[in-house]
Protein backbone atom coordinates (compact mmCIF):
# COMPACT_ATOMS: atom_id res chain seq x y z
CA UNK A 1 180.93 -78.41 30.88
CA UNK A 2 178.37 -76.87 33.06
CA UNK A 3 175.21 -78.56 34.04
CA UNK A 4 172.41 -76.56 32.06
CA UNK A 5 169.34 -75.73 34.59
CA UNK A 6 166.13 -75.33 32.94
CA UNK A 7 163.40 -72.71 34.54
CA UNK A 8 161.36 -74.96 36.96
CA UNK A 9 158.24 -75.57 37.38
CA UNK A 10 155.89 -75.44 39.92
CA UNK A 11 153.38 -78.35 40.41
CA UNK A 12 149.88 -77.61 39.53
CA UNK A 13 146.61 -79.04 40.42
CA UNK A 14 145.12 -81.23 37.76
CA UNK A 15 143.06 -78.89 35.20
CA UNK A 16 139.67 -80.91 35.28
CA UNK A 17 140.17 -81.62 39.49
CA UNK A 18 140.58 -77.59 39.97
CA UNK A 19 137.20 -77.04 37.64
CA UNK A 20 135.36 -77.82 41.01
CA UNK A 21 137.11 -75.72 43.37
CA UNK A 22 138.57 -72.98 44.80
CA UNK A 23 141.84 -74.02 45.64
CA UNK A 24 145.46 -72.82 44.69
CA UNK A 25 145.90 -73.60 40.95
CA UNK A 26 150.10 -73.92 41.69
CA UNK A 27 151.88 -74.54 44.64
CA UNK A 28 155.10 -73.87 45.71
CA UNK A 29 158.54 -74.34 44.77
CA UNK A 30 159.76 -77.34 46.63
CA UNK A 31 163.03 -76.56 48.29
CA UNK A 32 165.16 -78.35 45.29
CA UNK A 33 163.54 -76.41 43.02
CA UNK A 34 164.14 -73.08 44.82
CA UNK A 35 167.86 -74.21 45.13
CA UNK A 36 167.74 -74.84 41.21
CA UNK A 37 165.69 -72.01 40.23
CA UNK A 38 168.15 -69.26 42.03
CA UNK A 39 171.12 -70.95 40.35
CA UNK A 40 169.83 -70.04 37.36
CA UNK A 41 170.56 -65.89 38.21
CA UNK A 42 173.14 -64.64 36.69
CA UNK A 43 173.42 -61.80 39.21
CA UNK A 44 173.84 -59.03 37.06
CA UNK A 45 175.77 -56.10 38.03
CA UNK A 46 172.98 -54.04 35.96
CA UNK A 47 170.18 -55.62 36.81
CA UNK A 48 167.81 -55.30 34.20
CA UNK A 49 165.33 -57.14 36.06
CA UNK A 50 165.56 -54.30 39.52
CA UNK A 51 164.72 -51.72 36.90
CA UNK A 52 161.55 -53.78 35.78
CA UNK A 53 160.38 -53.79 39.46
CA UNK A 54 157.87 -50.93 40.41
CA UNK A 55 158.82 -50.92 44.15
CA UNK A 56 162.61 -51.60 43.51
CA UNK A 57 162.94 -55.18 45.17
CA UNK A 58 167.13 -56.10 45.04
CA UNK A 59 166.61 -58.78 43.17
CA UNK A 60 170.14 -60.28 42.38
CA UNK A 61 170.47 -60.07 46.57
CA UNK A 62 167.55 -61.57 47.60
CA UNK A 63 167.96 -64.76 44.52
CA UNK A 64 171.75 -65.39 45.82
CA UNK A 65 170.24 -66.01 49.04
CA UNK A 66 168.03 -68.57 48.20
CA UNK A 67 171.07 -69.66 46.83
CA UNK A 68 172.71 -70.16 49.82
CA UNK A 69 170.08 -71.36 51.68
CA UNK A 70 169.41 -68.24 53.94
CA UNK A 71 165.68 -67.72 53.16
CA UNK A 72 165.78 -65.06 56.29
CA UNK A 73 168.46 -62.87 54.76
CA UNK A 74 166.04 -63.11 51.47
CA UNK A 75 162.72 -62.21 52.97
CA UNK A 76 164.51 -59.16 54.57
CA UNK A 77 165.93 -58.46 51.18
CA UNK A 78 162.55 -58.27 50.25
CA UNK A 79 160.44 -56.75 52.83
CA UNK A 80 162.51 -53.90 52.51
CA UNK A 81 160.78 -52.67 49.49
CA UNK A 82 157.69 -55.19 49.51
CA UNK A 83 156.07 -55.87 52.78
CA UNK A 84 153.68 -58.39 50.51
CA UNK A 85 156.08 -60.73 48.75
CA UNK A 86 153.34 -63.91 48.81
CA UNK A 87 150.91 -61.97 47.33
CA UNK A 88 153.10 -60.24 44.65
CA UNK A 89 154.78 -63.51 44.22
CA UNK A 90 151.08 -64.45 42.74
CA UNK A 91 149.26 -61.88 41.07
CA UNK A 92 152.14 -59.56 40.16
CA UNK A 93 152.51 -60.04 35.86
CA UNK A 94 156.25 -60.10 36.40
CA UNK A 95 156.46 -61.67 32.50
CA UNK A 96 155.58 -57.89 31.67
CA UNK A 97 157.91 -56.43 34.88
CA UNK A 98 161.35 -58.57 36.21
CA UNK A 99 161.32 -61.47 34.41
CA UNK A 100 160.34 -59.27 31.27
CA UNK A 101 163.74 -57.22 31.67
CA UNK A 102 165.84 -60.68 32.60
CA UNK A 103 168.87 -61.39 30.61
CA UNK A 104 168.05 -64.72 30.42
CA UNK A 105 164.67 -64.44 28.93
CA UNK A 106 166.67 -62.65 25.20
CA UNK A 107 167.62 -66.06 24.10
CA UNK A 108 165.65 -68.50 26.48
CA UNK A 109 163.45 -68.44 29.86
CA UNK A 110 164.34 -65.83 32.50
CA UNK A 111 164.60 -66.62 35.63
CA UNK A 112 161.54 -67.11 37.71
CA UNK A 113 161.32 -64.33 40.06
CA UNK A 114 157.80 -64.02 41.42
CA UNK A 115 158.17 -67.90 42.37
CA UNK A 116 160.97 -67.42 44.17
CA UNK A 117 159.80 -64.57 46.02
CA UNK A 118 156.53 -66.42 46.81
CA UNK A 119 158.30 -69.52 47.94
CA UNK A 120 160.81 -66.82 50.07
CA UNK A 121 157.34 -65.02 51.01
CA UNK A 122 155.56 -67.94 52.46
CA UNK A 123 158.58 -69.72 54.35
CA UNK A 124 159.51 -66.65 56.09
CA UNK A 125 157.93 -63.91 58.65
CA UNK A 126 158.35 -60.35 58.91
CA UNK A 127 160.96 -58.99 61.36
CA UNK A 128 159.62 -57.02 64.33
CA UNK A 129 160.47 -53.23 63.20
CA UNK A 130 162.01 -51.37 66.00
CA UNK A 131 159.40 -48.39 65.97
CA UNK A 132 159.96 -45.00 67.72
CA UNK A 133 156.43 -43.41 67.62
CA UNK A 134 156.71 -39.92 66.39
CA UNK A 135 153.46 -38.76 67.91
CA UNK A 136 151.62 -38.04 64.59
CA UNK A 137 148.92 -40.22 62.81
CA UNK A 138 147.55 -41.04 59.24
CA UNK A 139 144.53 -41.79 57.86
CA UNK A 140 145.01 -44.74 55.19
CA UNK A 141 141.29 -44.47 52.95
CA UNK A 142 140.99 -48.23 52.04
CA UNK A 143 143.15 -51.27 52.91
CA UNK A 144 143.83 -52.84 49.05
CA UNK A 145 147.65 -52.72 47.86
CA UNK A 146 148.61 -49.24 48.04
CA UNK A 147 146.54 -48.69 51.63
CA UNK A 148 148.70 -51.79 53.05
CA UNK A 149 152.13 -50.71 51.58
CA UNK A 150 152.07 -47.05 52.79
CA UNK A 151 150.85 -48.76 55.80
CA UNK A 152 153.51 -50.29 56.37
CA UNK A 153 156.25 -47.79 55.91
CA UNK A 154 154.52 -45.19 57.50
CA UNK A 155 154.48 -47.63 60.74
CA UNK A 156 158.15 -48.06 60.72
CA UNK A 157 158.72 -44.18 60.39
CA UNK A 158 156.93 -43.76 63.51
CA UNK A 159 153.28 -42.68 62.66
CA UNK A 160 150.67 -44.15 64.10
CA UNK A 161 148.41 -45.53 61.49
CA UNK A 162 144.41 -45.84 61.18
CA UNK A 163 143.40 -48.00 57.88
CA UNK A 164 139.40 -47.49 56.95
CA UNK A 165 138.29 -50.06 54.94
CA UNK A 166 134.70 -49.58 53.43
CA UNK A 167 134.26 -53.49 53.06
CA UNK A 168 133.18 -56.19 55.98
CA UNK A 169 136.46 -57.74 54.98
CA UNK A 170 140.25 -56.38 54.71
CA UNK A 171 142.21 -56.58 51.88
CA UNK A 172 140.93 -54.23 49.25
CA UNK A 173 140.82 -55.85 45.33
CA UNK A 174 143.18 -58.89 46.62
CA UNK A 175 140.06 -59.75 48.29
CA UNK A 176 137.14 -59.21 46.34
CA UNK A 177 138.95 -58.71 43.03
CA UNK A 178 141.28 -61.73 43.06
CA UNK A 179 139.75 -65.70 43.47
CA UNK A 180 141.32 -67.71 46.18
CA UNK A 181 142.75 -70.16 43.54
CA UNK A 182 145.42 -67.22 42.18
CA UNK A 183 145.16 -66.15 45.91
CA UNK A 184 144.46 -68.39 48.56
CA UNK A 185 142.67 -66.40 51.68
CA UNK A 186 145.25 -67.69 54.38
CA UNK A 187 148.35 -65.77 52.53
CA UNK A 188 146.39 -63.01 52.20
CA UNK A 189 145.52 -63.08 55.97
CA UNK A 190 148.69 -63.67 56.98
CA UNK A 191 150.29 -60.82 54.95
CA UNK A 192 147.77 -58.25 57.10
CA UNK A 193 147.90 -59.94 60.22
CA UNK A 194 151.52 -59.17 59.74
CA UNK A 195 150.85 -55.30 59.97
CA UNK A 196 148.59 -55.32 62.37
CA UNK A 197 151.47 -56.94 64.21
CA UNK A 198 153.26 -53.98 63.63
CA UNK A 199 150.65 -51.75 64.81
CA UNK A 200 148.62 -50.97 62.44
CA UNK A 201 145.58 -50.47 63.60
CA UNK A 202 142.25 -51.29 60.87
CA UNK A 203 138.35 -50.24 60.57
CA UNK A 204 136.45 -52.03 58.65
CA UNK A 205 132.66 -50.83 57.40
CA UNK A 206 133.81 -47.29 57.35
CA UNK A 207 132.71 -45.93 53.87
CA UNK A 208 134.93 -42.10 53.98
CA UNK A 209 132.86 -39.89 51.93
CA UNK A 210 129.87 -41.48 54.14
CA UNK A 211 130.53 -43.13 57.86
CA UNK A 212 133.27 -40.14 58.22
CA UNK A 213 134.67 -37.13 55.60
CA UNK A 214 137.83 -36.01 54.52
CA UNK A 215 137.31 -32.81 56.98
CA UNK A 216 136.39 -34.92 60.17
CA UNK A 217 139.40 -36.67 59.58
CA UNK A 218 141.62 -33.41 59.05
CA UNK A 219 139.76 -32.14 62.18
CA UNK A 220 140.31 -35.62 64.45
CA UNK A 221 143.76 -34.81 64.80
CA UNK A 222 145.26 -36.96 61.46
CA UNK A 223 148.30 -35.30 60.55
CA UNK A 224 147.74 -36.49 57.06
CA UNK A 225 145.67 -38.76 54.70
CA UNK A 226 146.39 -40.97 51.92
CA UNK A 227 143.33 -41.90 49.54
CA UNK A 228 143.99 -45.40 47.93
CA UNK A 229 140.21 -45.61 47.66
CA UNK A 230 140.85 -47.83 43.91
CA UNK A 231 138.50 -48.31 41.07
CA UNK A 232 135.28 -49.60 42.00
CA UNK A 233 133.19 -48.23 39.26
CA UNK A 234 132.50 -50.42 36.56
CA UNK A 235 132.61 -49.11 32.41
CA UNK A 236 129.48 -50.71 31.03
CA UNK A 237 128.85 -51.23 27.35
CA UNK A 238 126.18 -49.01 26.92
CA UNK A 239 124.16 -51.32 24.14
CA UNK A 240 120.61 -52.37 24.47
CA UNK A 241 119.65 -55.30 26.74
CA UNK A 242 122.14 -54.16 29.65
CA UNK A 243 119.72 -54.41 32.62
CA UNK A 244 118.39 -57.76 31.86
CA UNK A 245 119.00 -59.63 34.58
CA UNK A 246 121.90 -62.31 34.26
CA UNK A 247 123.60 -59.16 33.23
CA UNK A 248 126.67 -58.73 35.61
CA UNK A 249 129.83 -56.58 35.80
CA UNK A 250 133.06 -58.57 36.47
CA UNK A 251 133.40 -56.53 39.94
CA UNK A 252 129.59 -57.35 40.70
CA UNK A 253 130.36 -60.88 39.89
CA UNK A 254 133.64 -61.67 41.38
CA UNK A 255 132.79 -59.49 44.70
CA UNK A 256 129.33 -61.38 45.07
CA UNK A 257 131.75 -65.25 44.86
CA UNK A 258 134.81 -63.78 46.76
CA UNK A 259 133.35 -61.47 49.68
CA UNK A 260 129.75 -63.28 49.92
CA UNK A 261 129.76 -67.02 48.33
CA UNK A 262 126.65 -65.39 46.22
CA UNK A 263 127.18 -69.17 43.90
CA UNK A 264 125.79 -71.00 47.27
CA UNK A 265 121.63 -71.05 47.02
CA UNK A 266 121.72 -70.22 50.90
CA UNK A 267 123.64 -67.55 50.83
CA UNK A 268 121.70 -64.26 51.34
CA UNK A 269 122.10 -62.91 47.71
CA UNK A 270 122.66 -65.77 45.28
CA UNK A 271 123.23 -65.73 41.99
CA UNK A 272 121.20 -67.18 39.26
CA UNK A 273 123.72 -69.55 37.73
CA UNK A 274 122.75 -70.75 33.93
CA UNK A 275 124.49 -73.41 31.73
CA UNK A 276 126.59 -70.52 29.73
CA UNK A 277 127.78 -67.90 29.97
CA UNK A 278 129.73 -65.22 27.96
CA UNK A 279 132.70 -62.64 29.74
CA UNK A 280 133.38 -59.52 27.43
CA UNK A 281 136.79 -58.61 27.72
CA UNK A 282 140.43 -59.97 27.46
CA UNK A 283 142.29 -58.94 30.43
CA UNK A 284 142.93 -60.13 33.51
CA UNK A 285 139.67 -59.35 35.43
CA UNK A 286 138.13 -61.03 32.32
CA UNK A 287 140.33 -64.25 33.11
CA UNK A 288 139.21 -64.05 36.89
CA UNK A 289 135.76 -63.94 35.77
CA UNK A 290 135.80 -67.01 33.45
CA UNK A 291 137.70 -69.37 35.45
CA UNK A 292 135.48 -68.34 38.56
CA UNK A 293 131.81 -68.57 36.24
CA UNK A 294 133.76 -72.28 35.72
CA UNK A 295 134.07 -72.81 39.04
CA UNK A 296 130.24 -71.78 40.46
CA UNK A 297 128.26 -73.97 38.23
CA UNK A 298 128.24 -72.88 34.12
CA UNK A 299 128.82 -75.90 31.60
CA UNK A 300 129.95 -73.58 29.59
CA UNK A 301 131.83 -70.67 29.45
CA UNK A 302 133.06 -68.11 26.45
CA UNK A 303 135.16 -64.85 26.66
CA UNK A 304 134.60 -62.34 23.72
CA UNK A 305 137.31 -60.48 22.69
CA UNK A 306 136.80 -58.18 19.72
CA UNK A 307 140.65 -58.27 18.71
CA UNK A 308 142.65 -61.30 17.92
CA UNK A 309 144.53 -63.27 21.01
CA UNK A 310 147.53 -61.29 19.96
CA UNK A 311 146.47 -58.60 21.41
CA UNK A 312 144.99 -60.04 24.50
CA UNK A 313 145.91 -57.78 27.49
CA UNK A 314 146.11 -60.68 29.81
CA UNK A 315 148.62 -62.46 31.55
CA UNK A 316 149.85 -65.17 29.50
CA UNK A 317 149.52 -67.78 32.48
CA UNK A 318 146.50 -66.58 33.36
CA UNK A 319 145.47 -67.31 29.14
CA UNK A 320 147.14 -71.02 29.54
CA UNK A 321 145.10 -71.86 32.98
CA UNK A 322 141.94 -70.35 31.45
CA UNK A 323 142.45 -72.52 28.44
CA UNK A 324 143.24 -75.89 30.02
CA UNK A 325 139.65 -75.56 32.17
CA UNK A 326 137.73 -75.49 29.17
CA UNK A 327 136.85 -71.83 28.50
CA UNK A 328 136.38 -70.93 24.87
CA UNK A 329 138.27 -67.80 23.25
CA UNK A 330 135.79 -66.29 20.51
CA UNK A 331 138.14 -63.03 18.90
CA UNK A 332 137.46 -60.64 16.76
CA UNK A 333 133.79 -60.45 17.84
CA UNK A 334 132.27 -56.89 18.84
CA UNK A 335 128.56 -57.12 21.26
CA UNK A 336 125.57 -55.11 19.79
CA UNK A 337 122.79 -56.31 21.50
CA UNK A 338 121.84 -58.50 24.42
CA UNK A 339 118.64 -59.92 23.81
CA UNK A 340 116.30 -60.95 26.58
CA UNK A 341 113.42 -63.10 27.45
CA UNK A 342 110.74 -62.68 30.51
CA UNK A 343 113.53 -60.21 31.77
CA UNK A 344 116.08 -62.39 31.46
CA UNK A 345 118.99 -63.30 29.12
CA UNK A 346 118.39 -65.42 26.21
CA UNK A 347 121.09 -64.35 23.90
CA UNK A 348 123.55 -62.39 22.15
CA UNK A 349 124.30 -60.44 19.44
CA UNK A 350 127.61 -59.89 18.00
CA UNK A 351 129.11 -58.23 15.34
CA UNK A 352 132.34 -59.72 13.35
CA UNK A 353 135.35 -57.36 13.29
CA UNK A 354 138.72 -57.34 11.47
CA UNK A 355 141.92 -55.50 12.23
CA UNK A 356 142.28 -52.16 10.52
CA UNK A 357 145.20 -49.32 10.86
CA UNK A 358 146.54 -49.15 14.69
CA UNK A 359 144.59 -46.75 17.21
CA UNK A 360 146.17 -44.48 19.91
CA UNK A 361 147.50 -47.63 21.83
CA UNK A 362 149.23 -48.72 19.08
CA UNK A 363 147.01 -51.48 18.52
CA UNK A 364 145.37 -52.55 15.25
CA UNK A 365 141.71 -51.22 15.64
CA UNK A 366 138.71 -52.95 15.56
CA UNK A 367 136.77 -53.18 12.50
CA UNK A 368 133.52 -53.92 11.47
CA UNK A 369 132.49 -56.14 8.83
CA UNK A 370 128.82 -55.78 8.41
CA UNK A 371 128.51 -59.86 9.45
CA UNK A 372 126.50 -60.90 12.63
CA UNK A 373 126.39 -63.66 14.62
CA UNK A 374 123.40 -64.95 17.53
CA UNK A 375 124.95 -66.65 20.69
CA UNK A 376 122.38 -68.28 22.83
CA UNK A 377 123.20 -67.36 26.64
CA UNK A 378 122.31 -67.85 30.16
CA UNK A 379 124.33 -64.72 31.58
CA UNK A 380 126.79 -61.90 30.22
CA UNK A 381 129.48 -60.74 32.36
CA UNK A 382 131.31 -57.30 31.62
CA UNK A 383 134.86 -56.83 31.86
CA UNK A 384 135.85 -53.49 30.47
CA UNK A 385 137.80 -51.55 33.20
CA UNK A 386 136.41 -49.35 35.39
CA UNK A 387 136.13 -45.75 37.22
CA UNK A 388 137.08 -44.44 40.53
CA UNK A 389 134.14 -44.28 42.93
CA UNK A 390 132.95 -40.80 43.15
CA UNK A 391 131.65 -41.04 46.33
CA UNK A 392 135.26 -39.07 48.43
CA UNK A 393 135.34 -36.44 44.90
CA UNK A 394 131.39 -35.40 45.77
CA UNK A 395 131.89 -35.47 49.36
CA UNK A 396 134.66 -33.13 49.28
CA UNK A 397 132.77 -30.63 46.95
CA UNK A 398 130.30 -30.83 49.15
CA UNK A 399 132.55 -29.57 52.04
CA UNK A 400 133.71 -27.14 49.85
CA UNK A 401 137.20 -28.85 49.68
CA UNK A 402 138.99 -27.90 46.62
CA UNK A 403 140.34 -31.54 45.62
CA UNK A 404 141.06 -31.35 41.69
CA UNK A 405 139.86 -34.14 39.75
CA UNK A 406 139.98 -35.01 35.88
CA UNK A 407 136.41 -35.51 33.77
CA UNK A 408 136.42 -39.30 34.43
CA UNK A 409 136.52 -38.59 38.48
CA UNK A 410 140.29 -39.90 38.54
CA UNK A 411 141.74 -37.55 41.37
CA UNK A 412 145.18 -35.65 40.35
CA UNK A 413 147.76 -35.74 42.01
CA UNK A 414 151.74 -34.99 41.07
CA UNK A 415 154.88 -37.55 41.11
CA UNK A 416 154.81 -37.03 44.57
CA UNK A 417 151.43 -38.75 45.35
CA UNK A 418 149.94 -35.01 46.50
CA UNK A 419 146.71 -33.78 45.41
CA UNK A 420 145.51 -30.28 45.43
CA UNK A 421 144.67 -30.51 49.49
CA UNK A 422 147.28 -29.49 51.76
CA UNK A 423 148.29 -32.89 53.92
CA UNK A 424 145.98 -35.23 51.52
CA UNK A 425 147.82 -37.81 49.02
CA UNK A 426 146.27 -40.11 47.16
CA UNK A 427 147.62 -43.32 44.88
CA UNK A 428 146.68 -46.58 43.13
CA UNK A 429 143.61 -46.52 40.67
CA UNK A 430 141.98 -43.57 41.75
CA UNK A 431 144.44 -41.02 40.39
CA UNK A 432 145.37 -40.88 36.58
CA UNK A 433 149.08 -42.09 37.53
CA UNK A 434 147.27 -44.96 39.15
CA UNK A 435 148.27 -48.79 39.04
CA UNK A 436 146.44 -51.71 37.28
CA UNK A 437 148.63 -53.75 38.61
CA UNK A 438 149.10 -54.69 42.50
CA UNK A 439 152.99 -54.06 42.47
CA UNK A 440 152.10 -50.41 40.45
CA UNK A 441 149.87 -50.01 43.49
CA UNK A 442 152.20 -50.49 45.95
CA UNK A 443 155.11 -47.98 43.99
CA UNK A 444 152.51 -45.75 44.57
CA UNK A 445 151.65 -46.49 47.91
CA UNK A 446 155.55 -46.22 48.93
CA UNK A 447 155.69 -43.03 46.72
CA UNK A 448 153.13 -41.62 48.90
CA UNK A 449 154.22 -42.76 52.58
CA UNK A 450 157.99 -41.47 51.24
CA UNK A 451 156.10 -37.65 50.53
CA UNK A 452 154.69 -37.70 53.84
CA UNK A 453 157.75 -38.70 56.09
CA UNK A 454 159.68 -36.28 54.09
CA UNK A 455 157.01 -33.54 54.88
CA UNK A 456 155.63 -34.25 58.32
CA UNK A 457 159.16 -35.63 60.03
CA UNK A 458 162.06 -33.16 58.01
């Protein structure tokens, strides 16, 4: 009888040690585990799990060789539908993607695919592309997931390729979104450096819609440009007590710890950290936000969620990690009021809810019970989603460039990535087909870069 192989598991830091810093939560597969983990694949002839996979990745290929032992074959398997396999290998939710469609996973664990490709992701390089330069260049607007994979396979096609990247740092969300303990800095880096490798050349502090406009682009000779400018705006809850300060939204919070180490007291801009602190929200960003405020200084840290942990958004491992470092889940609570001292926060002010009939997202809505509750607090942090950046839309009307855009500011654009502008595209969170996810970035990243070599080169 066949040796049964259960899903492995990668080694993680010790949950009170990782309380204190930054560092990788997991790490890698070891090389026995890798070996164990791929014999687990089935290899499908269907592969469910392909179908799951926003940029296509050949799964079933790239697991049987890990198999074998030919972790080059794999990460070419790879790269040629991912050029960020470390980084997906991390923060994609594959649970809701691949290993959600695995065969395995309808009577026991599926395989795990995003460790696998992070352990093929961080053991092996990118091949040098043989490039033949076609003579035209594209402007990339921002250098996040989408920027970086239509990057990348517009280099190979021949174009030459300028990235403008508003921030002082590359990297888009990954880096100012994402903590270094789901992400560590030096895959990150090394995923970029890889492009530039290839060519691709980056400007960072260039704010398009300020520094430089979609028209002096057009007119300095870019063939075409592809927006993947994200969704910087934060949704706000719009109840008294808001600008208090200690008052933060996750993207405030998270960009002041990742891009400027805002929990040091000699950094430049520091934050004001308290002994609690309370994150509104249940997804992902919300997670970020809680394990980070765990991680700068508060004793103690709550995330309000005004459904039950059913319907929690987030990623399940993302739940578990949150839970083991000592954040507190408080559900079915909806905020009212924020309620301030001497300008600052003092407290909270929640209202108790119950599920009622399901709403439009087929979720069992919110309901409120007439009960209240007080929560004494330090700081509130805001995790609610957020709007594209208006700041390309307004500078474009003020060209008098027709680019369409819906009411919330989200530009359109068809299945093909192309917006009302002749030559401009545009992907990722800022258009209403956008992404949420990094690997939904990147589909639309590659859907984008395919549009463009299809229109520019046939």
């Amino acid at each position: 009888m066949a040796e049964i192989i259960q899903r492995q598991k990668a080694h993680e830091q010790d949950k009170f040690e990782r309380r204190n810093n930054f560092n990788a939560v997991e790490e890698n597969f070891t090389q026995e585990q890798a070996h164990k983990e791929a014999s687990r694949c089935l290899n499908c002839k269907n592969a469910r799990c392909k179908t799951g996979c926003p940029v296509s990745i050949d799964i079933p290929s790239f697991i049987k060789a890990v198999k074998e032992d030919n972790l080059k074959e794999a990460g070419d398997i790879i790269r040629q539908s991912s050029m960020l396999p470390s980084v997906c290998g991390r923060v994609c939710p594959q649970e809701k993607q691949c290993e959600g469609k695995c065969i395995l996973g309808l009577k026991g664990e599926s395989v795990a695919i995003g460790a696998l490709e992070r352990y093929v992701g961080d053991n092996t390089s990118a091949k040098e592309p043989e490039i033949k330069p076609n003579g035209k260049k594209v402007a990339i607007v921002v250098s996040g997931c989408a920027g970086m994979t239509a990057a990348a396979d517009l280099r190979i096609a021949g174009f030459e390729v300028d990235v403008y990247e508003a921030l002082h740092e590359l990297g888009g969300v990954l880096r100012y979104g994402i903590p270094p303990f789901r992400l560590p800095r030096t895959v990150l880096d090394r995923e970029i450096e890889s492009l530039k490798n290839m060519g691709v050349n980056f400007y960072k502090n260039v704010v398009v819609g300020k520094s430089i406009t979609l028209k002096q682009l057009k007119d300095d000779g870019y063939s075409a440009v592809f927006i993947s400018s994200g969704a910087g705006l934060p949704k706000m809850m719009n109840i008294p007590g808001e600008n208090l300060n200690g008052v933060y939204s996750a993207n405030e919070f998270l960009t002041r710890v990742n891009l400027m180490h805002a929990e040091s007291p000699d950094t430049p801009t520091p934050l004001k950290i308290g002994k609690t602190a309370a994150i509104i929200g249940g997804g992902n960003v919300a997670m970020d936000a809680a394990r980070t405020a765990v991680r700068v200084g508060y004793k103690q840290v709550y995330i309000y969620y005004r459904r039950t942990e059913k319907e929690l958004p987030a990623r399940l491992e993302e739940i578990r990690h949150a839970k083991e470092e000592g954040i507190e889940f408080k559900f079915l609570h909806a905020p009212v009021e924020i309620i301030g001292e001497e300008g600052y926060v003092k407290a909270m002010k929640f209202e108790l809810m119950e599920l009622g009939e399901p709403d439009a997202s087929g979720r069992q809505r919110p309901v409120g019970t007439g009960k209240f509750v007080e929560v004494p607090l330090d700081s509130v942090i805001v995790s609610l989603g957020t709007n594209p950046n208006p700041i390309i839309q307004r500078s474009a009307e003020y060209e008098n460039l027709a680019l369409n855009t819906d009411e919330k500011g989200y530009i359109i654009i068809n299945d093909k990535g192309e917006t009302s502008l002749e030559k401009i595209y545009a992907g990722g969170d800022v258009a209403p087909l956008g992404a949420s996810t990094a690997i939904n970035a990147m589909g639309a990243g590659k859907r984008a870069a395919k549009t463009i070599i299809e229109t520019l080169l046939n």
